[in-house]
Structure formats: structure tokens, C-alpha cells
PDB file of N, CA and C in Angstrom:
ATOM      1  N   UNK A   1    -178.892 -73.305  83.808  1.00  0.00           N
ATOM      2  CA  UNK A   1    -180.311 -73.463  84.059  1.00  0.00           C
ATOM      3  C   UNK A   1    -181.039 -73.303  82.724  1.00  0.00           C
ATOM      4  N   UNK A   2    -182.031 -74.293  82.069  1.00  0.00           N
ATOM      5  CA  UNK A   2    -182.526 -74.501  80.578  1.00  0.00           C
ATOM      6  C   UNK A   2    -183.739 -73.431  81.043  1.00  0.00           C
ATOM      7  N   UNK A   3    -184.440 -73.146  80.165  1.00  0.00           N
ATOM      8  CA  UNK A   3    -185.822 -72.391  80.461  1.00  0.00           C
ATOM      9  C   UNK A   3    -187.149 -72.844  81.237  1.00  0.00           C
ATOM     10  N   UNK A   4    -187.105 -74.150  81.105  1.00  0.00           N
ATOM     11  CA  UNK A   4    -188.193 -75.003  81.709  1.00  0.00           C
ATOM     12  C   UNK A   4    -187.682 -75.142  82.987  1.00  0.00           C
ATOM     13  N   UNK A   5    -186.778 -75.365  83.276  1.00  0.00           N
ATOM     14  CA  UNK A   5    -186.351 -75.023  84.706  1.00  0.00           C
ATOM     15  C   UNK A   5    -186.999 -73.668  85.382  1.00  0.00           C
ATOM     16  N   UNK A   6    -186.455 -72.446  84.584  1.00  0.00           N
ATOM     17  CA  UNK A   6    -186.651 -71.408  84.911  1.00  0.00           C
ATOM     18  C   UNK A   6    -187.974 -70.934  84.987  1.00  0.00           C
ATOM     19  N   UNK A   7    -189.195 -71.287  84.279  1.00  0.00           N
ATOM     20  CA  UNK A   7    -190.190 -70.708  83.750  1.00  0.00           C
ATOM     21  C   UNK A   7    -191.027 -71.887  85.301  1.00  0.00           C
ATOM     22  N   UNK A   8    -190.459 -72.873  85.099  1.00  0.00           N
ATOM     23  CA  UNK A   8    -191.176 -74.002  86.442  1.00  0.00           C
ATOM     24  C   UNK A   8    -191.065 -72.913  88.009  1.00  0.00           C
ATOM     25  N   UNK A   9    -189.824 -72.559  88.251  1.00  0.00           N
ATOM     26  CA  UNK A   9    -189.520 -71.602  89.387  1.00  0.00           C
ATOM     27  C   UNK A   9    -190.179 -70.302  89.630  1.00  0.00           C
ATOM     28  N   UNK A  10    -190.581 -69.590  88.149  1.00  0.00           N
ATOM     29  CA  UNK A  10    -191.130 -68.822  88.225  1.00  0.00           C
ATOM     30  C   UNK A  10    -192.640 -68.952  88.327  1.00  0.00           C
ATOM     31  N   UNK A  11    -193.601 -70.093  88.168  1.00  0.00           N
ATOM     32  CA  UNK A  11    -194.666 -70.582  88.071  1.00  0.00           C
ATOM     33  C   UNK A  11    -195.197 -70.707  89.860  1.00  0.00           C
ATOM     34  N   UNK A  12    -194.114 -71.448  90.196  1.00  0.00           N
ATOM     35  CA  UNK A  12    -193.930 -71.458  91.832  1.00  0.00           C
ATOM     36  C   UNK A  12    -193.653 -69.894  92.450  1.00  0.00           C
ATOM     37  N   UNK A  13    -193.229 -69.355  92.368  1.00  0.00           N
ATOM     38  CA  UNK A  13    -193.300 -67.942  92.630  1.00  0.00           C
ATOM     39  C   UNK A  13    -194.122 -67.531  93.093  1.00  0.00           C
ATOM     40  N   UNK A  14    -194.886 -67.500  91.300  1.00  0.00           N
ATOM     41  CA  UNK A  14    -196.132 -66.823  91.079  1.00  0.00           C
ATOM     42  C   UNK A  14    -197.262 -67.386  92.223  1.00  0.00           C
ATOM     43  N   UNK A  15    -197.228 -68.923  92.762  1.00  0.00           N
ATOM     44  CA  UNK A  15    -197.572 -69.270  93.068  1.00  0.00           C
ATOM     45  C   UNK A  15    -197.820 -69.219  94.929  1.00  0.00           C
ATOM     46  N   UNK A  16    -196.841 -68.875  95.267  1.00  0.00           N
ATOM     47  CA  UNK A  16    -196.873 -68.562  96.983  1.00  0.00           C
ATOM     48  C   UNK A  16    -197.422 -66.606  97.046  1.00  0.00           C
ATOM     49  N   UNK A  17    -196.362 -66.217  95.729  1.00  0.00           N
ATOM     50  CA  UNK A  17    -197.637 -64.803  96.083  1.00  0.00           C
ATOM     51  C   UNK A  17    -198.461 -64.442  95.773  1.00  0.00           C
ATOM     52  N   UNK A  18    -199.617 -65.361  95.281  1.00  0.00           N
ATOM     53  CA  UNK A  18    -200.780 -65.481  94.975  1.00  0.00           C
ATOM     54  C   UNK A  18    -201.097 -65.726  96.798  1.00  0.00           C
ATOM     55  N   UNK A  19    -200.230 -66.951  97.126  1.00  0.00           N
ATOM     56  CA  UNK A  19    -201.087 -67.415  98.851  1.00  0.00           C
ATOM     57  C   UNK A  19    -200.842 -66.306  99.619  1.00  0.00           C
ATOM     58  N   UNK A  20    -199.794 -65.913  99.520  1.00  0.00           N
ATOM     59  CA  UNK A  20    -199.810 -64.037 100.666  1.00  0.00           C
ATOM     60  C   UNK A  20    -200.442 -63.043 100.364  1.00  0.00           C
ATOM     61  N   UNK A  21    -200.624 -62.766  98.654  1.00  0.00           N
ATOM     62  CA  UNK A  21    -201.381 -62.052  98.680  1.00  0.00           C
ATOM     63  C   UNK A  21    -203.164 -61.879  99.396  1.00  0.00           C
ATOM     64  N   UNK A  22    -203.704 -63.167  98.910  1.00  0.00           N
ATOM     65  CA  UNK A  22    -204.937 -63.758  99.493  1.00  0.00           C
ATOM     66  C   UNK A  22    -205.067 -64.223 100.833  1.00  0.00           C
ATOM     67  N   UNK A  23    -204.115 -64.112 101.659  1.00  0.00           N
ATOM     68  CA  UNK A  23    -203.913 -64.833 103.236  1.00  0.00           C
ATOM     69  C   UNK A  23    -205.163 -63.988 103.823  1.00  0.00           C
ATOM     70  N   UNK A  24    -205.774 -64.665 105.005  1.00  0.00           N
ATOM     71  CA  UNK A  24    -206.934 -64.187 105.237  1.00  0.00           C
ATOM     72  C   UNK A  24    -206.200 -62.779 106.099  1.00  0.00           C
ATOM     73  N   UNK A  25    -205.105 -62.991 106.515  1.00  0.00           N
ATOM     74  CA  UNK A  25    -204.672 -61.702 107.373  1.00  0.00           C
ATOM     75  C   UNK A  25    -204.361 -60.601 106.331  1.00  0.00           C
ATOM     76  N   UNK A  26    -203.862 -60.982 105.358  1.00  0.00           N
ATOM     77  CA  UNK A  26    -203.717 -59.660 104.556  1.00  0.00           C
ATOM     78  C   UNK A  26    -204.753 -59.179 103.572  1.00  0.00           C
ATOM     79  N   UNK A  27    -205.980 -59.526 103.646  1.00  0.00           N
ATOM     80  CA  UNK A  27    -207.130 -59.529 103.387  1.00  0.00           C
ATOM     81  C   UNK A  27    -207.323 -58.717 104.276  1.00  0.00           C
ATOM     82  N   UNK A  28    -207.133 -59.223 105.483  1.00  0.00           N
ATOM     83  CA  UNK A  28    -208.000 -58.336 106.623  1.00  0.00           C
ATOM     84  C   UNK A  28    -207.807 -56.988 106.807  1.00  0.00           C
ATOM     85  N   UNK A  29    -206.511 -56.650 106.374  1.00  0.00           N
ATOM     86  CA  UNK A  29    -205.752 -55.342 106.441  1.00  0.00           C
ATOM     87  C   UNK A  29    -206.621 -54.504 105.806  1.00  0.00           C
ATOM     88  N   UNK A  30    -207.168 -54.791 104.533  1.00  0.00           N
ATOM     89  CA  UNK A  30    -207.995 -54.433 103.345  1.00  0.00           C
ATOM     90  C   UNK A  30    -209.199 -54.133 103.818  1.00  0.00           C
ATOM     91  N   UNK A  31    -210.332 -55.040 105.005  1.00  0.00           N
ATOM     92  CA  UNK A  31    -211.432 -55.021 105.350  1.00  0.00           C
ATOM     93  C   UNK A  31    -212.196 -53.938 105.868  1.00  0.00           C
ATOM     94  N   UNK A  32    -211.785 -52.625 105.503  1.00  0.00           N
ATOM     95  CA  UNK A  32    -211.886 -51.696 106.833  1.00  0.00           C
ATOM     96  C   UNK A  32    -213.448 -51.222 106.820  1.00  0.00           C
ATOM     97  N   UNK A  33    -214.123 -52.177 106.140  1.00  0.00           N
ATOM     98  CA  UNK A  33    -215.496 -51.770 106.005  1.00  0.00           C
ATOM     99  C   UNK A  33    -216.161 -51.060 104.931  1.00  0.00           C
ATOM    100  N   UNK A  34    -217.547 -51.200 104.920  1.00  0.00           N
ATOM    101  CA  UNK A  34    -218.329 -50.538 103.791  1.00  0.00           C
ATOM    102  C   UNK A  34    -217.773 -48.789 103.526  1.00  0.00           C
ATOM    103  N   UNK A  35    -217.783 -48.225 104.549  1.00  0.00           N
ATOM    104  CA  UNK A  35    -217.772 -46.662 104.208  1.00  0.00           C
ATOM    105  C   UNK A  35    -216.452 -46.624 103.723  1.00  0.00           C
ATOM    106  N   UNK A  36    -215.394 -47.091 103.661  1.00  0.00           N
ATOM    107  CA  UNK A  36    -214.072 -47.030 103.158  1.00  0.00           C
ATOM    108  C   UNK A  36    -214.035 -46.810 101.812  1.00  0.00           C
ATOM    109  N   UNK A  37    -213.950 -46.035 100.613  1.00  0.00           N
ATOM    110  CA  UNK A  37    -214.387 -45.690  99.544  1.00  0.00           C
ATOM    111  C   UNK A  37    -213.061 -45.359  98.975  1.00  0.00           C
ATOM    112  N   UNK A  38    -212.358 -45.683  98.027  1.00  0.00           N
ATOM    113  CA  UNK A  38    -211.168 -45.237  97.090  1.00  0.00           C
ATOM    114  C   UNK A  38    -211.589 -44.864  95.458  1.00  0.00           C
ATOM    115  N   UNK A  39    -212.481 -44.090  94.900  1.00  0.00           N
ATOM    116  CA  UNK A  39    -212.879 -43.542  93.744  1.00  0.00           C
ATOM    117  C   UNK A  39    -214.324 -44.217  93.905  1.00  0.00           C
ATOM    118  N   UNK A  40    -215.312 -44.195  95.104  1.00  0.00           N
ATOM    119  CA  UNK A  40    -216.224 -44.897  94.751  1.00  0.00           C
ATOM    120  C   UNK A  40    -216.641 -46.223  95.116  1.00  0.00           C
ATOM    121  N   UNK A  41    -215.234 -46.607  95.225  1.00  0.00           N
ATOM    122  CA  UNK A  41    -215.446 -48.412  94.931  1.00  0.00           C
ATOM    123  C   UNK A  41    -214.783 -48.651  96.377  1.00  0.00           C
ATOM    124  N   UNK A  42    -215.252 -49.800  97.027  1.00  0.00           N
ATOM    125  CA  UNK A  42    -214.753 -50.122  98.320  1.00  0.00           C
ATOM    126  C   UNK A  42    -213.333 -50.814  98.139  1.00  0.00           C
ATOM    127  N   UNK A  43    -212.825 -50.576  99.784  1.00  0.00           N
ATOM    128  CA  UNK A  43    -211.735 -50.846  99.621  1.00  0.00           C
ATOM    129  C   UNK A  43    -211.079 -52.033  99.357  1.00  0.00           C
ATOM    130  N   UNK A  44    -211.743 -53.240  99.641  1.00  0.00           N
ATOM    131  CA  UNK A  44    -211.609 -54.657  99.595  1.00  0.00           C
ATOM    132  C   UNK A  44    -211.626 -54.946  98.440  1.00  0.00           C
ATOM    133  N   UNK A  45    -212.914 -54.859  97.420  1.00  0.00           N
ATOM    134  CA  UNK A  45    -213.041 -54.889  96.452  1.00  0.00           C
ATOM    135  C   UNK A  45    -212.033 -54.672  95.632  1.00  0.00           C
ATOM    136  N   UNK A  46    -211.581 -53.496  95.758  1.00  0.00           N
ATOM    137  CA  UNK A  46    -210.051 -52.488  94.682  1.00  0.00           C
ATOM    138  C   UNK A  46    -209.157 -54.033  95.177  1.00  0.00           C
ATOM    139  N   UNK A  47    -208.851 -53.977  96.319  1.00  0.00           N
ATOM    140  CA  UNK A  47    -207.556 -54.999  96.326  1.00  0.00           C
ATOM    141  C   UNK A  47    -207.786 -56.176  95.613  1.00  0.00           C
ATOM    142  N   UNK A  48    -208.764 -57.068  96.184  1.00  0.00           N
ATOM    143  CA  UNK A  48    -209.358 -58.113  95.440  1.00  0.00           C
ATOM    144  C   UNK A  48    -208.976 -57.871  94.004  1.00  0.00           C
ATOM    145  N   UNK A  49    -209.484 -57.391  93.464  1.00  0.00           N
ATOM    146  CA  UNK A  49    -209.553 -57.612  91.825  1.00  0.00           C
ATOM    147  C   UNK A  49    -208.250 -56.808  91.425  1.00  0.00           C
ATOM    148  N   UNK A  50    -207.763 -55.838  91.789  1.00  0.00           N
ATOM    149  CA  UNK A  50    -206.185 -55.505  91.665  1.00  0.00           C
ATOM    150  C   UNK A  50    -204.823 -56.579  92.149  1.00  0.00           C
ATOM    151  N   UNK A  51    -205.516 -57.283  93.196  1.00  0.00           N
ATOM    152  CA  UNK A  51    -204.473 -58.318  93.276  1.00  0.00           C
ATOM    153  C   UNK A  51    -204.472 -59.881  92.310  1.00  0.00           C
ATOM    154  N   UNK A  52    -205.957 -59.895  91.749  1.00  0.00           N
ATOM    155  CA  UNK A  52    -206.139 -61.160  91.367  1.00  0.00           C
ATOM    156  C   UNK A  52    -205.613 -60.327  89.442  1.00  0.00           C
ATOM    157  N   UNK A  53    -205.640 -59.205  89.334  1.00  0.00           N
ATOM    158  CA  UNK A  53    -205.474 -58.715  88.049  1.00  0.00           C
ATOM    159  C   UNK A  53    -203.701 -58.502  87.348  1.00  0.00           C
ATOM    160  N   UNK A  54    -202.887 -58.259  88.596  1.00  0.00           N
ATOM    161  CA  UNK A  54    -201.537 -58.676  88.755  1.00  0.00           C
ATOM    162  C   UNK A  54    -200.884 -59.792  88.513  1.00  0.00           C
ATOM    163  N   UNK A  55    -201.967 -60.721  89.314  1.00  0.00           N
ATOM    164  CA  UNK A  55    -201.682 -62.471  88.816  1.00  0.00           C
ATOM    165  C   UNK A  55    -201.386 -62.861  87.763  1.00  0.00           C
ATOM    166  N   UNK A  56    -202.571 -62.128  87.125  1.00  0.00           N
ATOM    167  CA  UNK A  56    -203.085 -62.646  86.014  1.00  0.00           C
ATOM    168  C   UNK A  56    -202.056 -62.100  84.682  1.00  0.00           C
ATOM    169  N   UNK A  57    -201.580 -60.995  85.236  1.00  0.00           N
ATOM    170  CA  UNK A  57    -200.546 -59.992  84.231  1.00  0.00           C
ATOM    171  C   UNK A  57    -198.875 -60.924  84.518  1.00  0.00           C
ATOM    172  N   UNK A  58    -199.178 -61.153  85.237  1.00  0.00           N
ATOM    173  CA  UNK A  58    -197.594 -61.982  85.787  1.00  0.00           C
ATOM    174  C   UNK A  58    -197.365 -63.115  85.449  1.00  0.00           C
ATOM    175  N   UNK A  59    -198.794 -64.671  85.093  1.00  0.00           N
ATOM    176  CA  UNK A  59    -198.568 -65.528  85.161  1.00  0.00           C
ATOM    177  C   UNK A  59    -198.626 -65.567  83.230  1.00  0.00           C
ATOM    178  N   UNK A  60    -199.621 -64.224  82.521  1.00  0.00           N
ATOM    179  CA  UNK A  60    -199.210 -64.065  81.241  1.00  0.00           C
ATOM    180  C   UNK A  60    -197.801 -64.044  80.516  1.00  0.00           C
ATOM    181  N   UNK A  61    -197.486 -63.381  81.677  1.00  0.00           N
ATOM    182  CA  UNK A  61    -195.878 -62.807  81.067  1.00  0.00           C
ATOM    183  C   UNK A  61    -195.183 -63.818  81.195  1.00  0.00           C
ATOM    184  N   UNK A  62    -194.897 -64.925  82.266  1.00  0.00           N
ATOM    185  CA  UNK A  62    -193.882 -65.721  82.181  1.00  0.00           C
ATOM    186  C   UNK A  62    -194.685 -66.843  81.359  1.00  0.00           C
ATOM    187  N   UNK A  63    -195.882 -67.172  81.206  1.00  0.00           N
ATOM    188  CA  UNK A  63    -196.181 -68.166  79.909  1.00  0.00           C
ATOM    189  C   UNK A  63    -195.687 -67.799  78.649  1.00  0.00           C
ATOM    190  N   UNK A  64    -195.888 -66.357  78.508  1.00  0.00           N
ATOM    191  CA  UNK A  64    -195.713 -66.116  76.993  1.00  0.00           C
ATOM    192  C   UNK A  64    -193.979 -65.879  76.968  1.00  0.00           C
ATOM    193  N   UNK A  65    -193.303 -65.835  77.812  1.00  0.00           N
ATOM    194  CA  UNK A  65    -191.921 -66.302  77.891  1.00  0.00           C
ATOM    195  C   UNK A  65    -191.646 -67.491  77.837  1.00  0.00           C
ATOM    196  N   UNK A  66    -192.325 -68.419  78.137  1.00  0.00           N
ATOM    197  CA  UNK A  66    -191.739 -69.807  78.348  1.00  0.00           C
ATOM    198  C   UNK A  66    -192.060 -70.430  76.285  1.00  0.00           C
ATOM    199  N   UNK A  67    -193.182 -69.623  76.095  1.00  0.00           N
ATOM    200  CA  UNK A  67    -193.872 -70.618  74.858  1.00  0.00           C
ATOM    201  C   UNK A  67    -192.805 -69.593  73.458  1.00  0.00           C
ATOM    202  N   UNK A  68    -192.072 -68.951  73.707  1.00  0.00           N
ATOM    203  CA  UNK A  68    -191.444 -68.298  73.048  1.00  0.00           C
ATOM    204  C   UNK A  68    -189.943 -68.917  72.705  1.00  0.00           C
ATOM    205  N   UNK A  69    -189.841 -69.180  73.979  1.00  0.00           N
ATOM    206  CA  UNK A  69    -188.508 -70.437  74.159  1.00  0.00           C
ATOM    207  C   UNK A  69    -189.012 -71.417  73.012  1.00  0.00           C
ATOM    208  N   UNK A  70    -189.873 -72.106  73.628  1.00  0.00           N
ATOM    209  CA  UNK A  70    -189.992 -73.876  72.824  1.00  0.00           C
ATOM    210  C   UNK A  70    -190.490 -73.226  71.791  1.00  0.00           C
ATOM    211  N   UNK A  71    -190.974 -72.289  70.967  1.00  0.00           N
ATOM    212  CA  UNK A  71    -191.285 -72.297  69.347  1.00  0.00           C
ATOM    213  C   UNK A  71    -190.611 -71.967  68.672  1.00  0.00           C
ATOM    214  N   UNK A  72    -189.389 -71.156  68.868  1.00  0.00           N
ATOM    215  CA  UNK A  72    -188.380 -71.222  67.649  1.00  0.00           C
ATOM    216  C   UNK A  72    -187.902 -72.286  66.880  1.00  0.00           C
ATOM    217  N   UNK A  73    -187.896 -72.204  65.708  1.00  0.00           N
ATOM    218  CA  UNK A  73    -187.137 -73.165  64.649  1.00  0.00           C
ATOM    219  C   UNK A  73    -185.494 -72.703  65.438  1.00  0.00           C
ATOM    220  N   UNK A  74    -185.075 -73.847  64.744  1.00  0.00           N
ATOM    221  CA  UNK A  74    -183.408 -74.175  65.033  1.00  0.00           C
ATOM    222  C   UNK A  74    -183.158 -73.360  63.710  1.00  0.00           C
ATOM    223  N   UNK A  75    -182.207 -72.521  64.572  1.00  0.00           N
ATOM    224  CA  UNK A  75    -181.319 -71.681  63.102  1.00  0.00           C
ATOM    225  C   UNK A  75    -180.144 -72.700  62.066  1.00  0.00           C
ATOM    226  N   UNK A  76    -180.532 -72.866  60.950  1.00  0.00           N
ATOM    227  CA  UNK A  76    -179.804 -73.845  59.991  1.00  0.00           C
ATOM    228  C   UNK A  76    -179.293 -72.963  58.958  1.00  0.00           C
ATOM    229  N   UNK A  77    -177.963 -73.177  58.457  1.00  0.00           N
ATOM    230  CA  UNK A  77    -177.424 -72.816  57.220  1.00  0.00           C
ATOM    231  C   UNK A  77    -177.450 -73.171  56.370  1.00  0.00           C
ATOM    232  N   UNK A  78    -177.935 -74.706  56.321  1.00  0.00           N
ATOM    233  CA  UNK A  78    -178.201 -75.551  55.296  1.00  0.00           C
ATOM    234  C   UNK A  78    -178.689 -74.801  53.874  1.00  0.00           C
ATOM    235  N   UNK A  79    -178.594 -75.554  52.549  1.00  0.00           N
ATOM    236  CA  UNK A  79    -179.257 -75.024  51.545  1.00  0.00           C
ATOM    237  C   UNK A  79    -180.281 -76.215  51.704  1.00  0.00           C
ATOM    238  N   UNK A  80    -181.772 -75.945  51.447  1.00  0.00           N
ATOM    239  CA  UNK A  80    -182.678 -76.886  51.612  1.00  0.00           C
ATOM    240  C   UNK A  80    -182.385 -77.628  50.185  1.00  0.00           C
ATOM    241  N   UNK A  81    -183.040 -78.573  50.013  1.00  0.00           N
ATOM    242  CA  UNK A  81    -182.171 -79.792  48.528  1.00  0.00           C
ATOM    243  C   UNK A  81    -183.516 -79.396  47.539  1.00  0.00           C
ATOM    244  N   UNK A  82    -184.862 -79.358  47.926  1.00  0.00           N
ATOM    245  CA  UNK A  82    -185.946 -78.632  47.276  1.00  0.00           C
ATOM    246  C   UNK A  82    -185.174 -77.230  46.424  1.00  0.00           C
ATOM    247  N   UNK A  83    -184.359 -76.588  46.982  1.00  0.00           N
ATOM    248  CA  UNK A  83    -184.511 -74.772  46.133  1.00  0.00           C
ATOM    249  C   UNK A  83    -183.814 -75.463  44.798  1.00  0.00           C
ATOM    250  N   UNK A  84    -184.341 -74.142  43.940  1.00  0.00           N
ATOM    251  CA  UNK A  84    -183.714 -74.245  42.794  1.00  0.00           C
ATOM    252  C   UNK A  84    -182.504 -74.166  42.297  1.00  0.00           C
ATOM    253  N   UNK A  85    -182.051 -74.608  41.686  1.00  0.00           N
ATOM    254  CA  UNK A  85    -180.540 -74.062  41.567  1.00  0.00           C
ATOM    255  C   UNK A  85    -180.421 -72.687  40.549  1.00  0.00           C
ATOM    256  N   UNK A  86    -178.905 -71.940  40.730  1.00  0.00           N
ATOM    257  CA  UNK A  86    -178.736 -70.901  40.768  1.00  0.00           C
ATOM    258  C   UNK A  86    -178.331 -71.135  39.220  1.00  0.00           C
ATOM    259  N   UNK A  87    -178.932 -70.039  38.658  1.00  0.00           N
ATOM    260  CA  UNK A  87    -178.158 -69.727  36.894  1.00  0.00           C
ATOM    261  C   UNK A  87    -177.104 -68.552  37.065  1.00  0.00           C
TER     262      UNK A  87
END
């Protein structure tokens, strides 16, 4: 399996648990109303932006994996024909 394979699968992943996370039912779980308070901040809210902030940490990580792949130079032993020669 090449990386673009891999990094494509993981994109899709990322991608269905983004849809479960956001499903209106598991949303709803979250809904328990205004007085529901976790440091202050309602409870919906915390999930919301904790789940969309995960995404966002997850879909970083496998980009900056994938763009790490395709930018390496090819390791060469070559002597380049430019260097100087040796005294």
C-alpha cells in the first residue's frame, strides 16, 4: 500500500467520523438544555467545538503526513559534476 493510498483511506475515515460525530442523534445526546453547565459553558456548545476541534487536529495530522511523504528529495550518492574537485 503507497502513501496516497493510505493518506486517501485515512481522509475517508476522517470523513464518516466527522458524520457520527455530528449525526443529529448524537447531537441530541449533548442537548440537555440551557442549565446544563460544564465550567460555565453549556453543554452542547463544549461538544460542538470539541468535536469540530478534534477534526481539525486529525485531518492536520494526516495532511502533514501525507505532504511529508511527497517532499523528500530522492536519496542519491552521486557526486554532483558542478563540485569541485579534490586536491
Amino acid at each position: 500500500m503507497n502513501g496516497d493510498s493510505k493518506t486517501g483511506e485515512c481522509l475517508v475515515a476522517l470523513f464518516l467520523l466527522g458524520a457520527v460525530l455530528f449525526n443529529p442523534l448524537i447531537i441530541g445526546i449533548f442537548d440537555v438544555g440551557a442549565g446544563a453547565l460544564f465550567f460555565g459553558i453549556p453543554v452542547l456548545y463544549l461538544y460542538l467545538f470539541a468535536a469540530w476541534a478534534v477534526l481539525i487536529g486529525l485531518l492536520a495530522m494526516v495532511i502533514e503526513s501525507a505532504g511529508g511523504m511527497r517532499n523528500e528529495p530522492p536519496a542519491t550518492t552521486e557526486i554532483p559534476l558542478s563540485a569541485p574537485p579534490e586536491t
